[in-house]
PDB file of N, CA and C in Angstrom:
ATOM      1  N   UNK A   1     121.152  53.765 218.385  1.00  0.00           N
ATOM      2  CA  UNK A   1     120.451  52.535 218.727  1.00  0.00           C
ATOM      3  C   UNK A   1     119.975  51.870 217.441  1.00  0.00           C
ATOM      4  N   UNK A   2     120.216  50.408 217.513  1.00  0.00           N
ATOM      5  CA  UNK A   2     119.683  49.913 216.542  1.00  0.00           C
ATOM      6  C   UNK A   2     117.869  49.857 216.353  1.00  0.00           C
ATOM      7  N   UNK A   3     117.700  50.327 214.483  1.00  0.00           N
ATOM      8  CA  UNK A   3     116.444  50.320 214.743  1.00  0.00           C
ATOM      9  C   UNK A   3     115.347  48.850 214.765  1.00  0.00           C
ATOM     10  N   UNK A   4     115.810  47.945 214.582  1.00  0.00           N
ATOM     11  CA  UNK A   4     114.978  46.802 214.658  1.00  0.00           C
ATOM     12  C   UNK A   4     114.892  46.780 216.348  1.00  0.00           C
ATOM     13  N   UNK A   5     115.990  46.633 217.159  1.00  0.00           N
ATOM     14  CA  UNK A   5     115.774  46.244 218.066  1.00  0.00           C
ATOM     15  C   UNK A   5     115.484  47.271 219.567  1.00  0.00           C
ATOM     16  N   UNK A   6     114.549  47.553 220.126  1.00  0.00           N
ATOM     17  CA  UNK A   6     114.954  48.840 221.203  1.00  0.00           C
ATOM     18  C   UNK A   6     114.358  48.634 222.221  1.00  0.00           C
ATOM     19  N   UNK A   7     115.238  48.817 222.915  1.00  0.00           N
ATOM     20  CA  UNK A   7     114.401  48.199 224.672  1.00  0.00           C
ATOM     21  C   UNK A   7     112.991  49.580 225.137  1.00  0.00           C
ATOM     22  N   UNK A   8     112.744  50.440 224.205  1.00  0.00           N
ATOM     23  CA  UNK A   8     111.816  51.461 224.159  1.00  0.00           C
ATOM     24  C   UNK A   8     110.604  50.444 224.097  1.00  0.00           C
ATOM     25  N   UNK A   9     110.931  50.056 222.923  1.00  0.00           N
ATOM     26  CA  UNK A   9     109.885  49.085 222.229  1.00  0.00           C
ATOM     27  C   UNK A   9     109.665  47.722 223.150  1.00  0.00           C
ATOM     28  N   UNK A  10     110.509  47.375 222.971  1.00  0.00           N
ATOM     29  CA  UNK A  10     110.355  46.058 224.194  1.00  0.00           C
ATOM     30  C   UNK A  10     109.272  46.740 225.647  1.00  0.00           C
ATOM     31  N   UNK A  11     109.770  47.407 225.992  1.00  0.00           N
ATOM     32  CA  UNK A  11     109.398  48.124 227.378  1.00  0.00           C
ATOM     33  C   UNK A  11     107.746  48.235 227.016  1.00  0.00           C
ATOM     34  N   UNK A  12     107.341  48.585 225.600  1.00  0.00           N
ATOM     35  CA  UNK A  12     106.141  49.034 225.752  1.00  0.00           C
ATOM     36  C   UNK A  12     104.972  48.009 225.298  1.00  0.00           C
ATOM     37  N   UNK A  13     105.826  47.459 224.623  1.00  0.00           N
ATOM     38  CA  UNK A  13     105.437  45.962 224.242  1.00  0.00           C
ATOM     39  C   UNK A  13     104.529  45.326 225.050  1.00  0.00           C
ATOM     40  N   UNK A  14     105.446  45.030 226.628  1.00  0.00           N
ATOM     41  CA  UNK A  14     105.276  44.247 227.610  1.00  0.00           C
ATOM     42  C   UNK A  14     104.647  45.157 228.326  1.00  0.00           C
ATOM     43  N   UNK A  15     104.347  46.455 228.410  1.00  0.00           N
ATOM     44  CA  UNK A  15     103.324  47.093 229.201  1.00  0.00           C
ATOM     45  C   UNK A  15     101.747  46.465 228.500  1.00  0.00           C
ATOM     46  N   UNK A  16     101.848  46.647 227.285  1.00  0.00           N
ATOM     47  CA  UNK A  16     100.547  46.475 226.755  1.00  0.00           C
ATOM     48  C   UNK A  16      99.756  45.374 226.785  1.00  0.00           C
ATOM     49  N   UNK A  17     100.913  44.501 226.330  1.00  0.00           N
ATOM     50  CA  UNK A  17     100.640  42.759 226.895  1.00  0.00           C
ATOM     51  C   UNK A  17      99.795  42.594 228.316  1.00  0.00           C
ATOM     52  N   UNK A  18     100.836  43.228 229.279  1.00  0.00           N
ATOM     53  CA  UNK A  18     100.169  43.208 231.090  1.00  0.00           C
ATOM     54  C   UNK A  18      99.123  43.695 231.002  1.00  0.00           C
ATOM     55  N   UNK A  19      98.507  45.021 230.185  1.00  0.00           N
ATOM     56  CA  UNK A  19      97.514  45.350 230.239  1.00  0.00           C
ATOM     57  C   UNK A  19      96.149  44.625 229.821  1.00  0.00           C
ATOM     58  N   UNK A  20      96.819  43.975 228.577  1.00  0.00           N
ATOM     59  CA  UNK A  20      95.674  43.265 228.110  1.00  0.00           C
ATOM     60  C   UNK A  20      95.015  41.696 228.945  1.00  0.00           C
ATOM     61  N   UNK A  21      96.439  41.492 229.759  1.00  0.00           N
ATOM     62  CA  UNK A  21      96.243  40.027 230.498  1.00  0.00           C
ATOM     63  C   UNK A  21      95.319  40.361 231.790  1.00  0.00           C
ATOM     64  N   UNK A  22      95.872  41.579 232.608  1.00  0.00           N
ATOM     65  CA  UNK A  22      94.804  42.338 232.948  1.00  0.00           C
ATOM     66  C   UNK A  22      93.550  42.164 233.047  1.00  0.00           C
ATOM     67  N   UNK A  23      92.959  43.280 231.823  1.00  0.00           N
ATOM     68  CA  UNK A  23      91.591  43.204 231.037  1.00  0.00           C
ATOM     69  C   UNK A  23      90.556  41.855 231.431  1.00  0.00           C
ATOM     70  N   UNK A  24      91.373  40.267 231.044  1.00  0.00           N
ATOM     71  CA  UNK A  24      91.014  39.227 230.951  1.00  0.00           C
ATOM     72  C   UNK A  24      91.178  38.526 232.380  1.00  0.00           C
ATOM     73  N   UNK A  25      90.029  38.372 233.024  1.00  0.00           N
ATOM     74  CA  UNK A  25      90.265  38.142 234.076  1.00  0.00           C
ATOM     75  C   UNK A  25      90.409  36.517 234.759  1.00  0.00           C
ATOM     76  N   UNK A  26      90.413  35.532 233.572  1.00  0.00           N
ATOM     77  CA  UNK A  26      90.848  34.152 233.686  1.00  0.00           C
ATOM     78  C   UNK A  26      91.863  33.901 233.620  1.00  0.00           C
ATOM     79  N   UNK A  27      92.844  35.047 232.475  1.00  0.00           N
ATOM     80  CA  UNK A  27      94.014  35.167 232.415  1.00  0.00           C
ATOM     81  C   UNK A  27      94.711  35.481 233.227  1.00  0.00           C
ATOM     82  N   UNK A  28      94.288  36.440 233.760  1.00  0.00           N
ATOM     83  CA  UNK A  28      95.161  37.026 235.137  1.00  0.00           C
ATOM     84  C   UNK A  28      95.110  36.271 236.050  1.00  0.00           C
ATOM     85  N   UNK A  29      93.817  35.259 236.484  1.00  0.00           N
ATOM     86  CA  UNK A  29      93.890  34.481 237.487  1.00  0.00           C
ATOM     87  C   UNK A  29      95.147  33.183 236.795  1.00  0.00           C
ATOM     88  N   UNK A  30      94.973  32.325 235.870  1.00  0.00           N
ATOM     89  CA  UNK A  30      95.767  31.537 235.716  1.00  0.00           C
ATOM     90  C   UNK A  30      97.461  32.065 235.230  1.00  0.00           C
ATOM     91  N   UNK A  31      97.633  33.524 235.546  1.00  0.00           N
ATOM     92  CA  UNK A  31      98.915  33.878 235.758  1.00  0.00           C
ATOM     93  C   UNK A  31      99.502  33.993 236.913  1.00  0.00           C
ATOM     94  N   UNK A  32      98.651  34.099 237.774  1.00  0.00           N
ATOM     95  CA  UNK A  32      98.775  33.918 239.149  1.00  0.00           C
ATOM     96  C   UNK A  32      98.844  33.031 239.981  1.00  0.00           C
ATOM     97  N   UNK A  33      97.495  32.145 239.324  1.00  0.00           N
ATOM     98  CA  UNK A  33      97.338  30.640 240.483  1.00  0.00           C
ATOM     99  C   UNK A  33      97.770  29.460 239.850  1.00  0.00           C
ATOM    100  N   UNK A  34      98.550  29.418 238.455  1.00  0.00           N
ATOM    101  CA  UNK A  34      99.551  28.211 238.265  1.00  0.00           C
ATOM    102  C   UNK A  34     100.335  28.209 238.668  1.00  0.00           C
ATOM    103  N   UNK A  35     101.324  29.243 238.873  1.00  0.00           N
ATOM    104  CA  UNK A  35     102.865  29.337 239.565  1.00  0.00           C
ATOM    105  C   UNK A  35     102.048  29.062 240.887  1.00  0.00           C
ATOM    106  N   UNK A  36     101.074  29.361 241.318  1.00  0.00           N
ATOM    107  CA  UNK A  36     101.417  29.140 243.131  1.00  0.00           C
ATOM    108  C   UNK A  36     101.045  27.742 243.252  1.00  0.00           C
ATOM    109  N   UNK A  37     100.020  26.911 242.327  1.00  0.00           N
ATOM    110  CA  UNK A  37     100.108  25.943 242.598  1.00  0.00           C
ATOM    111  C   UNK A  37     101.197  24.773 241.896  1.00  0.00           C
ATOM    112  N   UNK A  38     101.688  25.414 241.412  1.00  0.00           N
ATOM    113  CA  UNK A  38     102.830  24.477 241.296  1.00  0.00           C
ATOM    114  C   UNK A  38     103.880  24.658 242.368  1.00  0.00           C
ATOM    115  N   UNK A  39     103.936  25.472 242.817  1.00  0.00           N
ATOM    116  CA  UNK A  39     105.011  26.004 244.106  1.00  0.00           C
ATOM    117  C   UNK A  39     104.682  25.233 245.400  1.00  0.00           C
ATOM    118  N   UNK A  40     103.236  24.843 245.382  1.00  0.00           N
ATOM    119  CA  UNK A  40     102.560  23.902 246.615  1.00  0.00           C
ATOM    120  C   UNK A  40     102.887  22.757 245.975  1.00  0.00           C
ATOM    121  N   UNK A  41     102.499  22.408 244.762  1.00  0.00           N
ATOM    122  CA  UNK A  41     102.971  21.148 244.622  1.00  0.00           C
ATOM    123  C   UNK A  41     104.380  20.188 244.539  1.00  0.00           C
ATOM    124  N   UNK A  42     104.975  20.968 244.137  1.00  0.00           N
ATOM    125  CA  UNK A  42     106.820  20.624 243.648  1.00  0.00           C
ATOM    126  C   UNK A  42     107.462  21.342 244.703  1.00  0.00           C
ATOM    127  N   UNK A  43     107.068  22.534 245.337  1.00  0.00           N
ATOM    128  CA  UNK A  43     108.224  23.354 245.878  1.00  0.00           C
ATOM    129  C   UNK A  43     108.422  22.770 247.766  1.00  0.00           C
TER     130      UNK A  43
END
């Protein structure tokens, strides 16, 4: 496997990220309630 690139790394990357968006709980809401309100609005 190449070492710059590794879906190990990627994988854990994006766990930590979720975790931290998580943590933040404005964040997590506006990860949630923009897609739905755009889905009411456009969809």
């Amino acid at each position: 496997m190449n070492s710059v690139f590794s879906f190990a790394r990627l994988g854990a990357l994006l766990i930590k990220e979720f975790i931290q968006m998580r943590r933040d709980r404005i964040t997590f809401a506006m990860m949630l309630g923009v897609p739905l309100i755009q889905l009411v609005l456009f969809g």
